[in-house]
C-alpha atoms as a PDB file:
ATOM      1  CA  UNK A   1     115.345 108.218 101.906  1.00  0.00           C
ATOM      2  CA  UNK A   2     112.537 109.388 103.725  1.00  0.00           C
ATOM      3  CA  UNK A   3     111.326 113.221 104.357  1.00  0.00           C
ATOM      4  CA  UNK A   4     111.642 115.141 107.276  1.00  0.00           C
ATOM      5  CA  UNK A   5     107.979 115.980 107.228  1.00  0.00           C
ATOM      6  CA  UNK A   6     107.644 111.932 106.939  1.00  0.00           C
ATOM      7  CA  UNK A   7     110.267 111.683 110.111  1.00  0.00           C
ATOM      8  CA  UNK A   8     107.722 114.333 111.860  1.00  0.00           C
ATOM      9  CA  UNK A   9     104.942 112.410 111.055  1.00  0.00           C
ATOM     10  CA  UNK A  10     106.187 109.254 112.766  1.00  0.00           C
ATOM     11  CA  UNK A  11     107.376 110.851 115.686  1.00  0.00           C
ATOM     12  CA  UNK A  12     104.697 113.138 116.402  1.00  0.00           C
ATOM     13  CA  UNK A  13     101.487 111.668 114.457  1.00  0.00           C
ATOM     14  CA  UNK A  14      99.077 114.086 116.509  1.00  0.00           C
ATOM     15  CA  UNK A  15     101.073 117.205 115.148  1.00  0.00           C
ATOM     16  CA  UNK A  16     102.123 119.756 117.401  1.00  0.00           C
ATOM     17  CA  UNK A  17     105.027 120.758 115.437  1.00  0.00           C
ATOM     18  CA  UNK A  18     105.808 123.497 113.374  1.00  0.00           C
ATOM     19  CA  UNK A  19     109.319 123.349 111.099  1.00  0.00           C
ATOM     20  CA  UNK A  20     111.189 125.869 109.061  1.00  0.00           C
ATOM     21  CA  UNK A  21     113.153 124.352 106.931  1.00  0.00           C
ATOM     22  CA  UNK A  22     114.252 120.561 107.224  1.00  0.00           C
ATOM     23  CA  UNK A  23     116.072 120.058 109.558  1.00  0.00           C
ATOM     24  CA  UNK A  24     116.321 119.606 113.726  1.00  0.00           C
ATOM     25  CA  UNK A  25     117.081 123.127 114.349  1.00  0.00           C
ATOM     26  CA  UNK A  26     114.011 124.498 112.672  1.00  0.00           C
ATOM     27  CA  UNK A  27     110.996 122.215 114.726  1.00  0.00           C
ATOM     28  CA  UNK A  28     109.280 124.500 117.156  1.00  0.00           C
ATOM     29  CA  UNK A  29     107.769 122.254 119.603  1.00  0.00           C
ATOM     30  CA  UNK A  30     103.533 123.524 120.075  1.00  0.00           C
ATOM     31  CA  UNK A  31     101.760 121.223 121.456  1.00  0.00           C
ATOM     32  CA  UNK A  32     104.028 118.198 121.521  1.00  0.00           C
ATOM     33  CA  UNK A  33     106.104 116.539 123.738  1.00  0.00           C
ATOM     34  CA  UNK A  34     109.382 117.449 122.295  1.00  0.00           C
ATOM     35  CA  UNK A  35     111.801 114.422 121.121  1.00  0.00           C
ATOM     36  CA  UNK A  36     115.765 114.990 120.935  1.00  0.00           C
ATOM     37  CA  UNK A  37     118.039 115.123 117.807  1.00  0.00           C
ATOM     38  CA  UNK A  38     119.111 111.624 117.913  1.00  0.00           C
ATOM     39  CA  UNK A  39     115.665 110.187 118.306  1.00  0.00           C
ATOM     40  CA  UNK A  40     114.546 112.103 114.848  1.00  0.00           C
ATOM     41  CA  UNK A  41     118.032 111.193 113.119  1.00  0.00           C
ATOM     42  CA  UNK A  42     117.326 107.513 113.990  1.00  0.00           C
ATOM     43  CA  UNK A  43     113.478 108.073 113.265  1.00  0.00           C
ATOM     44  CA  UNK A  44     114.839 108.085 108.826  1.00  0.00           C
ATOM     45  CA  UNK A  45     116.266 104.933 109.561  1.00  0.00           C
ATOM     46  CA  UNK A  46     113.024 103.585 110.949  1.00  0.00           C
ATOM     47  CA  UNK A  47     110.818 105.223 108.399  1.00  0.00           C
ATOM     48  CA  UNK A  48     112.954 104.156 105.497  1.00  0.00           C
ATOM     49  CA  UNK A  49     112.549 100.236 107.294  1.00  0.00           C
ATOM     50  CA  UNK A  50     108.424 100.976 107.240  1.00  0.00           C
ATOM     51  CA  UNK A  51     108.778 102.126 103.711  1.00  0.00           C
ATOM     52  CA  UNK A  52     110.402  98.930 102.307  1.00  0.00           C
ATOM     53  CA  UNK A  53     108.396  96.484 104.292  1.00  0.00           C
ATOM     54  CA  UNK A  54     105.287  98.297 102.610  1.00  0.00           C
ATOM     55  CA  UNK A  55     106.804  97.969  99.064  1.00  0.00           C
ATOM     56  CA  UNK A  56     107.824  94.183  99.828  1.00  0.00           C
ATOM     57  CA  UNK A  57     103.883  93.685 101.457  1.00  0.00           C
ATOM     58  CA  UNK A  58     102.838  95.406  98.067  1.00  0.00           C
ATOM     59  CA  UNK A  59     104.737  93.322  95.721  1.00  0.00           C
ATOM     60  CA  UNK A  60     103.901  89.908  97.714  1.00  0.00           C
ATOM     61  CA  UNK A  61     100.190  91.044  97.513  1.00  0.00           C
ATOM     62  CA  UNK A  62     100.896  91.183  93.816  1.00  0.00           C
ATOM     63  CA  UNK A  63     103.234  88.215  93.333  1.00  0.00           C
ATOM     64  CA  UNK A  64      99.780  86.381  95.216  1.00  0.00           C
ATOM     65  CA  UNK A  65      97.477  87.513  92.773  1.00  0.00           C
ATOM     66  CA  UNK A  66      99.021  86.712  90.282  1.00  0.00           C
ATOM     67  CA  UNK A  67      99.336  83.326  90.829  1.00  0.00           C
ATOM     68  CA  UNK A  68      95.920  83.186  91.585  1.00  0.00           C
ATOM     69  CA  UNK A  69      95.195  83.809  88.190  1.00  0.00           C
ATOM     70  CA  UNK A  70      97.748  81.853  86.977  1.00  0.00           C
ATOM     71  CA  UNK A  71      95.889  78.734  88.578  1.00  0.00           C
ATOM     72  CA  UNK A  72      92.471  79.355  87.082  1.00  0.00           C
ATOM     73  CA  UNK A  73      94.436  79.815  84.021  1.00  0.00           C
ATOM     74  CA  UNK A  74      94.294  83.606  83.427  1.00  0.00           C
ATOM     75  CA  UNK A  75      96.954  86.195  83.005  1.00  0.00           C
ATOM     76  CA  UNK A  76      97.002  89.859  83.019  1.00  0.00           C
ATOM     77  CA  UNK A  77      95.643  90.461  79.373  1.00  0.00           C
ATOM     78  CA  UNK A  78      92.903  88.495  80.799  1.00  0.00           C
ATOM     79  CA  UNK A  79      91.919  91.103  83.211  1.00  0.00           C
ATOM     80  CA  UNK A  80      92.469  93.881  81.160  1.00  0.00           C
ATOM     81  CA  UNK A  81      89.805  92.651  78.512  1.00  0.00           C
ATOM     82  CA  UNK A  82      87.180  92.249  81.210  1.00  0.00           C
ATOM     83  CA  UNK A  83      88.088  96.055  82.152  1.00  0.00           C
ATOM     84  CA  UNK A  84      89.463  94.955  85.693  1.00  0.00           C
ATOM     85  CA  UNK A  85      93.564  95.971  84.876  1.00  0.00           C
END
């Protein structure tokens, strides 16, 4: 699940916000144009989206290289005895 400072982060990238605690009650709005308490409830939901689709990016960058190798007919012992794993 994601963090509120993670939920801050996406909703205010520029800062402006100061929290005690972790929740909606303790963000003091600075600088930034304040958002309500349904926008940063629904803001985990989209964070926790934005984390997945990076692990899924991550592990189809891997699944690609790995085939790669696989095709010129190395594996991941390969790699490791050139120092590159």
């Amino acid at each position: 699940m994601a963090l509120h400072k993670e939920v801050l982060s996406y909703l205010r990238p520029d800062g402006g916000t100061i929290s005690t605690g972790d929740q909606y009650e303790g963000i003091e709005f600075i600088t930034a144009e304040p958002f309500t308490k349904e926008e940063y409830l629904a803001a985990f939901a989209k964070v926790d989206a934005w984390k997945a689709e990076q692990e899924a990016d991550k592990a189809a960058a891997k699944a690609a290289a790995e085939a790669k190798l696989t095709a010129l007919g190395l594996n991941a012992d390969d790699l490791k005895a050139l120092g590159l794993a």
